[in-house]
PDB file of N, CA and C in Angstrom:
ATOM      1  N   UNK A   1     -28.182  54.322 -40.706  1.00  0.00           N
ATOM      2  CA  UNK A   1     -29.235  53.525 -40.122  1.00  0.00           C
ATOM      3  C   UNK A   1     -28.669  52.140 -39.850  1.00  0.00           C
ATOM      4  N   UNK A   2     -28.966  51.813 -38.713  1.00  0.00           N
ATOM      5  CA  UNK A   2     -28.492  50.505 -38.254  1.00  0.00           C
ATOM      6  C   UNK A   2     -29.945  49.205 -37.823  1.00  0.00           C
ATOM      7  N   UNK A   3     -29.634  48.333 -38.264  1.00  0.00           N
ATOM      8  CA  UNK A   3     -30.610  47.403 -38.368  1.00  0.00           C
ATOM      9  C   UNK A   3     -30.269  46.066 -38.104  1.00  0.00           C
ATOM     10  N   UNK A   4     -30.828  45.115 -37.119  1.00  0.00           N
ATOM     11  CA  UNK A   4     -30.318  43.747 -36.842  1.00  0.00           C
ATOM     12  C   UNK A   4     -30.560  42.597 -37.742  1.00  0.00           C
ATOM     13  N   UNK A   5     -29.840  41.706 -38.141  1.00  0.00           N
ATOM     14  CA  UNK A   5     -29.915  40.975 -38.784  1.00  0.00           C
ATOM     15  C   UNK A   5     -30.887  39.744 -38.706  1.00  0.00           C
ATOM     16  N   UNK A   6     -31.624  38.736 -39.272  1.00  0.00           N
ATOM     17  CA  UNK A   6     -32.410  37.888 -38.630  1.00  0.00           C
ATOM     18  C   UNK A   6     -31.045  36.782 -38.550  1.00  0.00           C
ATOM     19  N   UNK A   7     -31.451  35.789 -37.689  1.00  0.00           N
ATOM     20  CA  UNK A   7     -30.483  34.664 -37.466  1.00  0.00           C
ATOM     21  C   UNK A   7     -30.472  34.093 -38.953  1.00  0.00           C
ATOM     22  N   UNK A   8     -29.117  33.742 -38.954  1.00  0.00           N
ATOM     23  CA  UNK A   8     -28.922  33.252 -40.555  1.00  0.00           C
ATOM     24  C   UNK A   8     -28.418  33.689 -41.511  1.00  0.00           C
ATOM     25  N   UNK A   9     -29.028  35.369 -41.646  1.00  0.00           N
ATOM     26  CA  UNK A   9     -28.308  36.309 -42.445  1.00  0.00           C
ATOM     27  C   UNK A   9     -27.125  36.780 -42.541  1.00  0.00           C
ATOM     28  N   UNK A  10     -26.668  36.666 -41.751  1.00  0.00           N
ATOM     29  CA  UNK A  10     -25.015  37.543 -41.977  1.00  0.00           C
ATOM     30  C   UNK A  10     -24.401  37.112 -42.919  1.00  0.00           C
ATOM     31  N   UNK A  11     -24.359  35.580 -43.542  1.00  0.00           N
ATOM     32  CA  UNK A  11     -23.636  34.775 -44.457  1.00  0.00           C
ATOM     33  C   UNK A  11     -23.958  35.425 -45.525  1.00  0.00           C
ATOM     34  N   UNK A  12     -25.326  36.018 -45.711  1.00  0.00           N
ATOM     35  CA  UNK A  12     -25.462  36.598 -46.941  1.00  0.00           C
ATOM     36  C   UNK A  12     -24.962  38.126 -47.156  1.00  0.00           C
ATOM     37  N   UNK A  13     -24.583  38.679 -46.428  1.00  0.00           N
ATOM     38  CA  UNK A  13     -24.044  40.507 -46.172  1.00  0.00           C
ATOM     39  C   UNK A  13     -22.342  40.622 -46.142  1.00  0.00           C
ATOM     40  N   UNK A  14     -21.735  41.312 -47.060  1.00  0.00           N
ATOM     41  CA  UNK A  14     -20.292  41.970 -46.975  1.00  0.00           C
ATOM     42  C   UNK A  14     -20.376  43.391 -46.859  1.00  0.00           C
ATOM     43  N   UNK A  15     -19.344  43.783 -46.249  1.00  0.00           N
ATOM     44  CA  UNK A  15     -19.426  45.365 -46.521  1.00  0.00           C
ATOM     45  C   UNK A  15     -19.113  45.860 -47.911  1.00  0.00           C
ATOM     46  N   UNK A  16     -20.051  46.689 -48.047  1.00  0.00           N
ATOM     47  CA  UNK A  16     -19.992  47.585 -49.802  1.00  0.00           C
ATOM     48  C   UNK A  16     -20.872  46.418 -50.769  1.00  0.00           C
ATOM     49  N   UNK A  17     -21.547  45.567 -50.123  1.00  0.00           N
ATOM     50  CA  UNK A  17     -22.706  44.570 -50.776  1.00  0.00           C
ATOM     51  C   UNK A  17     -24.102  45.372 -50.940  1.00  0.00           C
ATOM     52  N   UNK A  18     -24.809  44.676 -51.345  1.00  0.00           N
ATOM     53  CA  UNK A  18     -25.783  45.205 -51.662  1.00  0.00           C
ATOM     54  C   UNK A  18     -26.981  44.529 -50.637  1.00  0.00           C
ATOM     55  N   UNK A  19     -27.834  45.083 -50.418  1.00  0.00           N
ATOM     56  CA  UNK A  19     -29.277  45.080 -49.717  1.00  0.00           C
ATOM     57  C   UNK A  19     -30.494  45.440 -50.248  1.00  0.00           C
ATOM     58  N   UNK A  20     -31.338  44.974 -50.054  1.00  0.00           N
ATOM     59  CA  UNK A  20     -32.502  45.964 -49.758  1.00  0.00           C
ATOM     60  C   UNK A  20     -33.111  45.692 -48.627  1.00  0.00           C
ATOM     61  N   UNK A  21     -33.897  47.384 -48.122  1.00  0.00           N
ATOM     62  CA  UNK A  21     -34.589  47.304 -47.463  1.00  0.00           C
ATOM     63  C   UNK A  21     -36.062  47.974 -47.406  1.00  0.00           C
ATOM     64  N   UNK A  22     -37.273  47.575 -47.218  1.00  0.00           N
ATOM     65  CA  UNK A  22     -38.469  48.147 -47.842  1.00  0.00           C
ATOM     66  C   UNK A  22     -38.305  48.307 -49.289  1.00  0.00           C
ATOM     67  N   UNK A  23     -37.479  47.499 -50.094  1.00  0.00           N
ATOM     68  CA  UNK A  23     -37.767  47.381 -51.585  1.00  0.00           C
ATOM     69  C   UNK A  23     -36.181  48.296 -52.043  1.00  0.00           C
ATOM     70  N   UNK A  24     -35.662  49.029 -51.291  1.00  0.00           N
ATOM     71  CA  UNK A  24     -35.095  49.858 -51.969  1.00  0.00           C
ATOM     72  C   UNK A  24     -33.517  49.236 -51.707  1.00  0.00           C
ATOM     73  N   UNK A  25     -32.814  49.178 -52.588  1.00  0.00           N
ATOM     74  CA  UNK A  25     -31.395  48.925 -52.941  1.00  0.00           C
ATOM     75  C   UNK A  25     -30.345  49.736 -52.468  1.00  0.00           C
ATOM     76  N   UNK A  26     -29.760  49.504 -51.444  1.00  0.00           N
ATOM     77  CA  UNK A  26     -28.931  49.836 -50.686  1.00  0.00           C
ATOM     78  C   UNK A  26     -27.514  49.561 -50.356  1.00  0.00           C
ATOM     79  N   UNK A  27     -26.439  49.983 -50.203  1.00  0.00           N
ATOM     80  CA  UNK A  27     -25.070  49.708 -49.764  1.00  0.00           C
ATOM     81  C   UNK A  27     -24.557  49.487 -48.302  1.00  0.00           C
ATOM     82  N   UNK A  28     -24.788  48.243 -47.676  1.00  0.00           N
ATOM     83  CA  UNK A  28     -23.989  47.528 -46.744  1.00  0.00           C
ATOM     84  C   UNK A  28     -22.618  48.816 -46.391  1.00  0.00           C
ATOM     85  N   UNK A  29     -22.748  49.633 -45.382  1.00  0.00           N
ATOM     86  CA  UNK A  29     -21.561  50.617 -44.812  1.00  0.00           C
ATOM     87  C   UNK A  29     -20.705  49.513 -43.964  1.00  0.00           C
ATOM     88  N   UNK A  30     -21.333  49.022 -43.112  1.00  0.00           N
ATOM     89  CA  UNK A  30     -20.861  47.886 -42.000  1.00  0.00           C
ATOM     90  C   UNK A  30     -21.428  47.094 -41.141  1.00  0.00           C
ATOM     91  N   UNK A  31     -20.697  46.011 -40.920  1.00  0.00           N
ATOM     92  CA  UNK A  31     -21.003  44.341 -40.327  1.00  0.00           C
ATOM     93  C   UNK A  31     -20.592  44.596 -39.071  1.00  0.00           C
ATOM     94  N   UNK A  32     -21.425  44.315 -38.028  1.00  0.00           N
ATOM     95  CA  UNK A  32     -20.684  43.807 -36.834  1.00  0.00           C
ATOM     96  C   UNK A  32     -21.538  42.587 -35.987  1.00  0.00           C
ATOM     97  N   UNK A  33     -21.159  41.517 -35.967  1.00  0.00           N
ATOM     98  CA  UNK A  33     -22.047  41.114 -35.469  1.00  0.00           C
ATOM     99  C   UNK A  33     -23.455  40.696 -36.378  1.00  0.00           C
ATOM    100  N   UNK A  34     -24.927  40.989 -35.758  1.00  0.00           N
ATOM    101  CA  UNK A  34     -25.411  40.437 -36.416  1.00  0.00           C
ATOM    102  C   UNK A  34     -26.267  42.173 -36.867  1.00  0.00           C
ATOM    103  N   UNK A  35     -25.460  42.903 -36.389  1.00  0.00           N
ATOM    104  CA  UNK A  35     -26.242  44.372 -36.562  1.00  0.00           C
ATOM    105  C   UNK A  35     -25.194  44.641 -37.913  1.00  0.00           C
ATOM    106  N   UNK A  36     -26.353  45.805 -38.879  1.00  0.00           N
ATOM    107  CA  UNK A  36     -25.602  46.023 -40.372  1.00  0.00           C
ATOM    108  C   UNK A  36     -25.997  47.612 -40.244  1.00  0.00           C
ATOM    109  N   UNK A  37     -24.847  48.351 -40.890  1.00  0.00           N
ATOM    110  CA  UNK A  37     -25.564  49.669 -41.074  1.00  0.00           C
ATOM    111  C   UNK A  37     -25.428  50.113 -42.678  1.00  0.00           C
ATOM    112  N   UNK A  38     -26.252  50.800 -42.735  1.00  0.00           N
ATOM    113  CA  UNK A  38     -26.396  51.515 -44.310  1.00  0.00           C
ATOM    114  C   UNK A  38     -26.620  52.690 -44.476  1.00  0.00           C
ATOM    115  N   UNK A  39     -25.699  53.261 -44.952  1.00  0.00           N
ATOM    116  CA  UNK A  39     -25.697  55.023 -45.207  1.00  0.00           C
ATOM    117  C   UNK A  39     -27.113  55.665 -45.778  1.00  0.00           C
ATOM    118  N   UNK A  40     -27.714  56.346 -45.268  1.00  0.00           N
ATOM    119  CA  UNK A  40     -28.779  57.106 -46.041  1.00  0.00           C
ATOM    120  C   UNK A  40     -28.752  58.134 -46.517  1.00  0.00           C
ATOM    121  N   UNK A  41     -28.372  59.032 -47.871  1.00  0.00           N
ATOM    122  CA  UNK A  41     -28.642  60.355 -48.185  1.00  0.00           C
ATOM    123  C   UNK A  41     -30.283  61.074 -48.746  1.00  0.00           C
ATOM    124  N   UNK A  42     -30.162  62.128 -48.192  1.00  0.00           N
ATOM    125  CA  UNK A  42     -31.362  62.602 -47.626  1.00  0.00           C
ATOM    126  C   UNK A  42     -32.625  62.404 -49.071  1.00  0.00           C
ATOM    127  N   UNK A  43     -31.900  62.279 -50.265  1.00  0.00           N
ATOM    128  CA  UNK A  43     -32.945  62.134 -51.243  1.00  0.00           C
ATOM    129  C   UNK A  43     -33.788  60.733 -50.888  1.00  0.00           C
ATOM    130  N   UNK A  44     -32.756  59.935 -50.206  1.00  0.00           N
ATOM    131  CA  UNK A  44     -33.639  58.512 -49.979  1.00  0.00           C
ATOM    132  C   UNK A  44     -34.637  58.578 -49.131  1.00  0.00           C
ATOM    133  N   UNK A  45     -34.131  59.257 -47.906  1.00  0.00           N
ATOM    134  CA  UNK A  45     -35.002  59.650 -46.749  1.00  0.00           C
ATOM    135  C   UNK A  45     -36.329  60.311 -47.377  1.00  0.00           C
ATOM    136  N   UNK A  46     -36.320  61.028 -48.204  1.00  0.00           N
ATOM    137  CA  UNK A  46     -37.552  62.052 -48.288  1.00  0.00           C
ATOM    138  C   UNK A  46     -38.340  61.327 -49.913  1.00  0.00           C
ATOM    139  N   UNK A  47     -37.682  60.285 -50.414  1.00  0.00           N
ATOM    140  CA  UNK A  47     -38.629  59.358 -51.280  1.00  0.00           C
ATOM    141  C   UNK A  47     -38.815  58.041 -51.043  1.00  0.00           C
ATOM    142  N   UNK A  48     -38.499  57.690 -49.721  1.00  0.00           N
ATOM    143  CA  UNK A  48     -38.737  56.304 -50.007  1.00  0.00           C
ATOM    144  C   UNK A  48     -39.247  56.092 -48.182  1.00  0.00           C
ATOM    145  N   UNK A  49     -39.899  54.891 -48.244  1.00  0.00           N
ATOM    146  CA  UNK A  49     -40.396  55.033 -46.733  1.00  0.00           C
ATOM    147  C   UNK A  49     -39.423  55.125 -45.270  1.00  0.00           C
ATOM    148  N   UNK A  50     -38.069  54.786 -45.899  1.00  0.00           N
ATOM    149  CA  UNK A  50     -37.396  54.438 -44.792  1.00  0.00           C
ATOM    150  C   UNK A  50     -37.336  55.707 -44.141  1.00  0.00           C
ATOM    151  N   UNK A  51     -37.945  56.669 -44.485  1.00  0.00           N
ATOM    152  CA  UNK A  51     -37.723  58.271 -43.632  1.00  0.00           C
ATOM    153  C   UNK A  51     -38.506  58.432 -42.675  1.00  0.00           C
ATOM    154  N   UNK A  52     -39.178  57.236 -42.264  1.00  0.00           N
ATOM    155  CA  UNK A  52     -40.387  57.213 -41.223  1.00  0.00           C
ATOM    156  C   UNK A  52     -40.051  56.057 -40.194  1.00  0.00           C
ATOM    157  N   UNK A  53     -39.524  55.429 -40.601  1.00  0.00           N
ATOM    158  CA  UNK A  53     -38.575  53.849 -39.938  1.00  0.00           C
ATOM    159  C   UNK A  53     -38.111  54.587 -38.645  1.00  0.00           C
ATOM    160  N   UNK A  54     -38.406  53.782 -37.544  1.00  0.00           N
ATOM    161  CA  UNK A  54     -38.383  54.043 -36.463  1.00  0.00           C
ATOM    162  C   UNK A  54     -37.803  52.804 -35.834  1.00  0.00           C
ATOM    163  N   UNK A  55     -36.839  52.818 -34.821  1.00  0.00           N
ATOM    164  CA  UNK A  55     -36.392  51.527 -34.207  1.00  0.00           C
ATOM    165  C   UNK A  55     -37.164  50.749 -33.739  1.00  0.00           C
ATOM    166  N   UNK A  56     -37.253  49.513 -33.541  1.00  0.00           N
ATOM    167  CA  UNK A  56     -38.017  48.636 -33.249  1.00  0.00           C
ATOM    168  C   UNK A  56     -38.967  48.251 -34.108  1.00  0.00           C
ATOM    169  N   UNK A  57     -39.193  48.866 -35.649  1.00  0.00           N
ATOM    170  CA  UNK A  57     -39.926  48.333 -36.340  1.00  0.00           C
ATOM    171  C   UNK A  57     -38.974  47.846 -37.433  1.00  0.00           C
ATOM    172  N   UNK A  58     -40.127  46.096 -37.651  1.00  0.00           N
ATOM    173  CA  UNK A  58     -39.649  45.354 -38.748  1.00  0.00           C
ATOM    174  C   UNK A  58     -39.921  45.796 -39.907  1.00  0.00           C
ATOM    175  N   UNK A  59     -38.825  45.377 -40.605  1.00  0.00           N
ATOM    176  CA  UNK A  59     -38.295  46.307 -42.345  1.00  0.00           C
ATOM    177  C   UNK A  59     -38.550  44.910 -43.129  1.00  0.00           C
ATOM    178  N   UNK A  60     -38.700  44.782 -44.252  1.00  0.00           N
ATOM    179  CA  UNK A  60     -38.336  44.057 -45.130  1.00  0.00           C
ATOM    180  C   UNK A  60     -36.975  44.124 -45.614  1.00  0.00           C
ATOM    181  N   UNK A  61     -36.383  42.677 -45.246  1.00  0.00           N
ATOM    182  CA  UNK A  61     -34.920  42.676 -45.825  1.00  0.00           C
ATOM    183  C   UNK A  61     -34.916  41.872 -46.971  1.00  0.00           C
ATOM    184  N   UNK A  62     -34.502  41.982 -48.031  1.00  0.00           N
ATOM    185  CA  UNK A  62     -34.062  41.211 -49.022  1.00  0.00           C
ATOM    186  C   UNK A  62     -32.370  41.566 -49.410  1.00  0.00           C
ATOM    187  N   UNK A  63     -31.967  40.253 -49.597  1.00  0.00           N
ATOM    188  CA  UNK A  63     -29.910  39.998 -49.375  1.00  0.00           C
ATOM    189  C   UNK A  63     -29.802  39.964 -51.160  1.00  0.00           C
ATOM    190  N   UNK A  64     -28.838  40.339 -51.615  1.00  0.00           N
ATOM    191  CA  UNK A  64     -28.435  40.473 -52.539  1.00  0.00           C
ATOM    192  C   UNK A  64     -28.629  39.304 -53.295  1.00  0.00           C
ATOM    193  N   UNK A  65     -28.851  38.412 -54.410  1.00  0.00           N
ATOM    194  CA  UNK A  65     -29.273  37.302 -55.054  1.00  0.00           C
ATOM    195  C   UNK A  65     -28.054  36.622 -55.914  1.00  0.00           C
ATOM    196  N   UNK A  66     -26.590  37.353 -55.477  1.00  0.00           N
ATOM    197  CA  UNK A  66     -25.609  36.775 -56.096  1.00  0.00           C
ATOM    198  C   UNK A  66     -24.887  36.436 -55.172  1.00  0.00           C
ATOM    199  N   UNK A  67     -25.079  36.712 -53.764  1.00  0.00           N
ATOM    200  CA  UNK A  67     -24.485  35.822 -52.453  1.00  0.00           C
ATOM    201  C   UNK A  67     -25.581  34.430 -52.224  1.00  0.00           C
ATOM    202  N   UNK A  68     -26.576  34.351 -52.594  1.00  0.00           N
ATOM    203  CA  UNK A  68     -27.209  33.229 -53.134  1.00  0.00           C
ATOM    204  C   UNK A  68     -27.025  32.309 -54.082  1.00  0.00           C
ATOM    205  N   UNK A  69     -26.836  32.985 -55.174  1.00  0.00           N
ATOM    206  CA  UNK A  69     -26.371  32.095 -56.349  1.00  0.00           C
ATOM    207  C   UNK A  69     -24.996  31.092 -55.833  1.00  0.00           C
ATOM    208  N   UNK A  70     -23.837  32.125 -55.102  1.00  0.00           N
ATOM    209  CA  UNK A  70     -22.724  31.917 -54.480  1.00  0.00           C
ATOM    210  C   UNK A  70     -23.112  30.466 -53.746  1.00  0.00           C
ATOM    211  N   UNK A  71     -23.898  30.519 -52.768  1.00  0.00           N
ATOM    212  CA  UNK A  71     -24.267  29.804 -52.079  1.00  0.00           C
ATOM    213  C   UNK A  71     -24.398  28.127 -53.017  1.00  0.00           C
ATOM    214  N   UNK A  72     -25.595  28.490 -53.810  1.00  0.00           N
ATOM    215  CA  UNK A  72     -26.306  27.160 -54.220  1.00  0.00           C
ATOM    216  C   UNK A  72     -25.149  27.004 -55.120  1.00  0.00           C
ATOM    217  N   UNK A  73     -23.970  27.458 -55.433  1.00  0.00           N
ATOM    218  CA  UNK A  73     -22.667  27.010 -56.554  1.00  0.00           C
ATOM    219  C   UNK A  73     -22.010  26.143 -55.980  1.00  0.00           C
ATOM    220  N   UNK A  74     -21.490  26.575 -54.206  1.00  0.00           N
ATOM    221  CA  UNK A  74     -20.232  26.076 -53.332  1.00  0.00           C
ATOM    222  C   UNK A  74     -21.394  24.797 -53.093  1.00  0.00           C
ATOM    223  N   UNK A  75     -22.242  25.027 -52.906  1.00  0.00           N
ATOM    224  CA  UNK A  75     -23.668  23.344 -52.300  1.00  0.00           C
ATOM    225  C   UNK A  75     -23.405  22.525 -53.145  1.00  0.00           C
ATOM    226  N   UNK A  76     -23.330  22.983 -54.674  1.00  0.00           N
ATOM    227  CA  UNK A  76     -23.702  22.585 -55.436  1.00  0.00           C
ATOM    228  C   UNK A  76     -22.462  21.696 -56.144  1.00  0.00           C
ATOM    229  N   UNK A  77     -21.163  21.952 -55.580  1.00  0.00           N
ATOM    230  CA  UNK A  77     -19.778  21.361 -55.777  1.00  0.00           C
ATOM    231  C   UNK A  77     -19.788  20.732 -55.134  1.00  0.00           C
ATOM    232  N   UNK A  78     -20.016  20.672 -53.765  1.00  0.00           N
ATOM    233  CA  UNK A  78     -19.944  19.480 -52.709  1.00  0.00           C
ATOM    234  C   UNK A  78     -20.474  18.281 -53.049  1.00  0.00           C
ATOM    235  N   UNK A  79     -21.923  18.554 -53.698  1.00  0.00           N
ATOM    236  CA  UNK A  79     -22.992  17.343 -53.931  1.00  0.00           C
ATOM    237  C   UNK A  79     -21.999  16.371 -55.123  1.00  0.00           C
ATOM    238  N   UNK A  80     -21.893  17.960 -56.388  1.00  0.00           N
ATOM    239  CA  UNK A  80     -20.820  16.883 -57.076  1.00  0.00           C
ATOM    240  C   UNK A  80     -19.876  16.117 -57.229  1.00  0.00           C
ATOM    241  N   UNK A  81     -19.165  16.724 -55.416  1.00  0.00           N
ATOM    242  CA  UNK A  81     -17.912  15.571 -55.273  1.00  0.00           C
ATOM    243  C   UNK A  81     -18.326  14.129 -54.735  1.00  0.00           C
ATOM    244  N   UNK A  82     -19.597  14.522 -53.900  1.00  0.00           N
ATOM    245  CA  UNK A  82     -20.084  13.105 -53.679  1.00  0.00           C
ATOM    246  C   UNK A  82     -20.569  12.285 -54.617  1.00  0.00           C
ATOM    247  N   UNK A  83     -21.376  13.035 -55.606  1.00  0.00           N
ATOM    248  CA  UNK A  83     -21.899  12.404 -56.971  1.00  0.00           C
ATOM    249  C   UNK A  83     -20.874  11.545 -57.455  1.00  0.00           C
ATOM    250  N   UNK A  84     -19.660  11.840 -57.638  1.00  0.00           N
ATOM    251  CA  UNK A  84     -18.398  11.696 -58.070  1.00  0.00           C
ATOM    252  C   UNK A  84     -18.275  10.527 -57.214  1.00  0.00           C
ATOM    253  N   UNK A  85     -18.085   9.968 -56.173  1.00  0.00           N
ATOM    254  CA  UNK A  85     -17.404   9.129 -55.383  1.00  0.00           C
ATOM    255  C   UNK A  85     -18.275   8.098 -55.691  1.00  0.00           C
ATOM    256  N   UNK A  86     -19.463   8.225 -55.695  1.00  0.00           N
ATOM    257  CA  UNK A  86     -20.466   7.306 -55.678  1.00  0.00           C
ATOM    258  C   UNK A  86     -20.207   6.354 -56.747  1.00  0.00           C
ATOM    259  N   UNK A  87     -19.776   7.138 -58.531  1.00  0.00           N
ATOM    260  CA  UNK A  87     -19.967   6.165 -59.733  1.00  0.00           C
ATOM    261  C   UNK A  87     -18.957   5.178 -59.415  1.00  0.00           C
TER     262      UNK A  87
END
């Protein structure tokens, strides 16, 4: 299943990362661009809603919360080098 990214997101997606989509926890297959695909085996398909997901409809994406953490760490060094310059 292939799905477009919203503007912004890609920073948060690697391949073999983690996702969710409609709640369910998923493995990032591949990046291109701002389109991502994710392998589905059929137990997922037949318990979880994405077996009804049809193109053109919006999914709930939620990005993994340790490419976040990542995020607010590298922000969070910068501020301190300025913190730093300032005393």
């Amino acid at each position: 299943m292939a799905f477009e990214v919203p503007r912004g997101g890609r920073k948060y997606l690697v391949a073999k990362g983690s996702v969710a989509l409609e709640g369910v926890s998923l493995t990032v297959a591949s990046i291109r661009g701002r389109e991502a695909t994710i392998a589905l085996i059929p137990f997922t398909l037949q318990h979880t809603t994405l077996g009804q997901a049809r193109a053109g409809v919006r999914l709930n994406l939620e990005y993994d919360i340790l490419a976040k953490y990542v995020e607010a760490l590298l922000q969070s060094g910068k501020h301190g080098e300025e913190d730093k310059e300032q005393d």
